[in-house]
C-alpha atoms as a PDB file:
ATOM      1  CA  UNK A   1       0.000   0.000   0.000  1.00  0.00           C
ATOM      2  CA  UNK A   2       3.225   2.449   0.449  1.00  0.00           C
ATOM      3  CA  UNK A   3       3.974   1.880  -2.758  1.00  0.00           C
ATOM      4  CA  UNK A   4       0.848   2.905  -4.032  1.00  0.00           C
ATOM      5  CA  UNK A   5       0.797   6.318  -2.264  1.00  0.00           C
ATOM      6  CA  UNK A   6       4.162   6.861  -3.273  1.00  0.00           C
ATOM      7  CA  UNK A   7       3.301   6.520  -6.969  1.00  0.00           C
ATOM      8  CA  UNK A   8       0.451   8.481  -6.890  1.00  0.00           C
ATOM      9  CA  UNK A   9       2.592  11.514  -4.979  1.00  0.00           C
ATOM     10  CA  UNK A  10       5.322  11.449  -6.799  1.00  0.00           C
ATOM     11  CA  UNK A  11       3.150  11.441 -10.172  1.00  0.00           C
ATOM     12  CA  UNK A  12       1.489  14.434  -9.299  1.00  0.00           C
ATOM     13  CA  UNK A  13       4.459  15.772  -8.130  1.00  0.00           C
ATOM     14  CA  UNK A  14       5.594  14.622 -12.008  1.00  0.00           C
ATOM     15  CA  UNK A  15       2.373  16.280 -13.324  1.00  0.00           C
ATOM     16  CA  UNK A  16       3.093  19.721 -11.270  1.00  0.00           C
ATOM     17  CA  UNK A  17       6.382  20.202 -12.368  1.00  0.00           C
ATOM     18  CA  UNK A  18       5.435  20.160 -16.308  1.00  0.00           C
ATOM     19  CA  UNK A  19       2.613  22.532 -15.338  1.00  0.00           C
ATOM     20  CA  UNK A  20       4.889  25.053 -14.040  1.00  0.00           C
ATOM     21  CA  UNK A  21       7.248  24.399 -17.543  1.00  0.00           C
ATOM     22  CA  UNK A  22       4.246  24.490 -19.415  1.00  0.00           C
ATOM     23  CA  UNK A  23       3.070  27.925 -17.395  1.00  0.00           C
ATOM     24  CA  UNK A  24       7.014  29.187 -17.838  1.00  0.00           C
ATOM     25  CA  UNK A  25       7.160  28.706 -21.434  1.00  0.00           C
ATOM     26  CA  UNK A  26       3.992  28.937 -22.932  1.00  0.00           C
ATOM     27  CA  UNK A  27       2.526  31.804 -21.161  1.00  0.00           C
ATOM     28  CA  UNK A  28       4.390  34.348 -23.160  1.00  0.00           C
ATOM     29  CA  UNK A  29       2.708  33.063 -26.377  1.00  0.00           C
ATOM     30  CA  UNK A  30      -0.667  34.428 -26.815  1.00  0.00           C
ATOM     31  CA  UNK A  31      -1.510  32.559 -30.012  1.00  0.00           C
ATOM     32  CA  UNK A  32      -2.039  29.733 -31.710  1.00  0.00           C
ATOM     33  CA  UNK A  33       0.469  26.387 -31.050  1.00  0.00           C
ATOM     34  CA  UNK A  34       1.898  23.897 -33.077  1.00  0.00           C
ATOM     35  CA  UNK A  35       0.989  20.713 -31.046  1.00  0.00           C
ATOM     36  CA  UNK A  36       1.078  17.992 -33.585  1.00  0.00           C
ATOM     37  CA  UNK A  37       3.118  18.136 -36.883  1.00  0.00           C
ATOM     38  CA  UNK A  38       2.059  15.149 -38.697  1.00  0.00           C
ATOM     39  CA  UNK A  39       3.038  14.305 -42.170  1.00  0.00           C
ATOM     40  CA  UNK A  40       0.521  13.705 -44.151  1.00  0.00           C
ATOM     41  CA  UNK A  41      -2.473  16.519 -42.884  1.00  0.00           C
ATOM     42  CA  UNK A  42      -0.016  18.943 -42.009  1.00  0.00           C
ATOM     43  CA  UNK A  43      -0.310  20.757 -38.730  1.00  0.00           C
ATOM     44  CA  UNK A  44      -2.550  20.684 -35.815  1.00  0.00           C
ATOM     45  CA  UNK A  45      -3.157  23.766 -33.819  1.00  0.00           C
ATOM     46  CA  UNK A  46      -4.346  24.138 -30.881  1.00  0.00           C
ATOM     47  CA  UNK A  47      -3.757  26.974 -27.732  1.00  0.00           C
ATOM     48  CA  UNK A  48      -1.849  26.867 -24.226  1.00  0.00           C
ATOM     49  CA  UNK A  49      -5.242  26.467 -22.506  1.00  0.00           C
ATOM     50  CA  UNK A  50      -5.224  22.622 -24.497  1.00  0.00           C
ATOM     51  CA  UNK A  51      -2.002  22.094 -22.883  1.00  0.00           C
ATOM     52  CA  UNK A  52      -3.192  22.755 -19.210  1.00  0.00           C
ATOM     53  CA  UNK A  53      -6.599  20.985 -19.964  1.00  0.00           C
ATOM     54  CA  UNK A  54      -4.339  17.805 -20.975  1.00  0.00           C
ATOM     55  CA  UNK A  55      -2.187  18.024 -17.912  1.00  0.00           C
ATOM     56  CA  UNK A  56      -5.867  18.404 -15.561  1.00  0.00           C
ATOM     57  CA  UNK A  57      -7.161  15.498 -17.403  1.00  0.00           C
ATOM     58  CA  UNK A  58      -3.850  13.444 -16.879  1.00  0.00           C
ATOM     59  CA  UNK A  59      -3.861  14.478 -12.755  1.00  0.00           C
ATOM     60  CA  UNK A  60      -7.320  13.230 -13.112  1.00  0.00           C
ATOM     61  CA  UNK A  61      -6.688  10.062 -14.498  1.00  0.00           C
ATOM     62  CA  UNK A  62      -3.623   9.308 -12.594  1.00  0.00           C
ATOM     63  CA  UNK A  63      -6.293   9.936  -8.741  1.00  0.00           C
ATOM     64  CA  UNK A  64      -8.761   7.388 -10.674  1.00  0.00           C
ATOM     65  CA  UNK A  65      -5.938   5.043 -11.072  1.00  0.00           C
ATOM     66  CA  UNK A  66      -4.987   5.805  -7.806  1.00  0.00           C
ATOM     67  CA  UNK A  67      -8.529   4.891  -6.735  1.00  0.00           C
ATOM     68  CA  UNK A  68      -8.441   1.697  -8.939  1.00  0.00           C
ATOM     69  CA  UNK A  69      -4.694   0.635  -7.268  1.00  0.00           C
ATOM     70  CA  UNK A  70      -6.236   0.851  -3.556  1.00  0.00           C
ATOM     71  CA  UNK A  71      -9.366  -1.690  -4.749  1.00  0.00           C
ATOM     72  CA  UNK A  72      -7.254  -3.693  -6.088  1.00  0.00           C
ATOM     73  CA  UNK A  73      -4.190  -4.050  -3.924  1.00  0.00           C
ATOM     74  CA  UNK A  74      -6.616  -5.750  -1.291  1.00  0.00           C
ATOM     75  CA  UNK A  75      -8.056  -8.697  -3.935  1.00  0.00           C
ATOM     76  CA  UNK A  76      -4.790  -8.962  -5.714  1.00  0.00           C
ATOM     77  CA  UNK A  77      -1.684  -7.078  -4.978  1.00  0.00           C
ATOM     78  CA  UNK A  78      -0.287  -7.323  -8.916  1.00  0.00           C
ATOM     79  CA  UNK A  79      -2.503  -5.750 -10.325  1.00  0.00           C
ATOM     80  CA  UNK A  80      -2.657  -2.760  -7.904  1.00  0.00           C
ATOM     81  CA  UNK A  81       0.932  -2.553  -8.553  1.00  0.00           C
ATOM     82  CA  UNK A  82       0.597  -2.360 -12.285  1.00  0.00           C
ATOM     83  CA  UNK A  83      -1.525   0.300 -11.966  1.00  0.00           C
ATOM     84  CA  UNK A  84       0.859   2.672  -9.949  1.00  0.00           C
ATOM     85  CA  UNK A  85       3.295   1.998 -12.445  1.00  0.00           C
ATOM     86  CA  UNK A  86       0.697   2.972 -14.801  1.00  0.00           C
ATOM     87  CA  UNK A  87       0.257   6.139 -13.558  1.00  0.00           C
ATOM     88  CA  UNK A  88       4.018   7.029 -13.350  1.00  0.00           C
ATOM     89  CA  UNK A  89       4.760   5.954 -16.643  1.00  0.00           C
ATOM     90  CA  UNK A  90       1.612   7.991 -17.824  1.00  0.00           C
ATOM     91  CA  UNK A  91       3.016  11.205 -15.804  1.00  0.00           C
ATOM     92  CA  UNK A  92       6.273  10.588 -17.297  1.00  0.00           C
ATOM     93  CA  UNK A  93       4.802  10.347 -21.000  1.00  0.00           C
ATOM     94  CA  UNK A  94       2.933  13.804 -20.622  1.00  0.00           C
ATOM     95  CA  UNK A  95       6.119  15.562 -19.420  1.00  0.00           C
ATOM     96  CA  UNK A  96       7.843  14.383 -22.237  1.00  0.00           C
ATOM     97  CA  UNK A  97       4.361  15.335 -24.988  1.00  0.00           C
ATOM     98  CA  UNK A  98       4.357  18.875 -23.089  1.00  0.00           C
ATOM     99  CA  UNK A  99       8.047  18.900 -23.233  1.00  0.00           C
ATOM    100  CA  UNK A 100       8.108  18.399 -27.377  1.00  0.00           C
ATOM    101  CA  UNK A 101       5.325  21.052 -27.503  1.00  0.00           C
ATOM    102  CA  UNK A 102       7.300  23.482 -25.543  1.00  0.00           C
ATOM    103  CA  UNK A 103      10.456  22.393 -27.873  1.00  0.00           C
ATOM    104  CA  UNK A 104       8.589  22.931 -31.270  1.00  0.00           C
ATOM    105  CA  UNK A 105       7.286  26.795 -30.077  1.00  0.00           C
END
């Protein structure tokens, strides 16, 4: 069960520090951002409020995991596990999306 809560801090934690990069970097740029170059349709657009709604949406997801990891940890400790891992690896994938987005502007 410590291993749980330790996931799920240290994966906000995760999440909060590409906020604040995102909130550095981005909130000089007032219009539109490049957030997905893609080869064949071009380039996707979007703003720095899509950026901050993807990293709420990711916290979110990584407290349902959370959620998810404590019911299961008590029927079978595996998969309880797999989920914190989950949710780290997820955190970890978003700071590295936000960090590309943040590269490309």
């Amino acid at each position: 069960m410590r291993f749980i809560k330790t996931s799920l801090i240290s994966s906000l934690a995760i999440l909060a520090f590409t906020a604040g990069l995102a909130y550095v970097n981005l909130s000089k740029i007032n219009g539109l951002l490049i957030v997905h170059l893609d080869q064949y349709r071009n380039v996707i657009l979007g703003t720095p409020l899509d950026v901050f709604i993807t990293i709420f949406l990711s916290a979110l997801l990584v407290t349902i995991n959370f959620g998810l990891a404590r019911a299961f940890y008590h029927k079978e400790n595996f998969l309880g596990v797999l989920l914190a891992i989950s949710s780290i690896v997820l955190a970890v994938l978003i700071l590295i999306f936000i960090s590309a987005i943040i590269s490309i502007n």
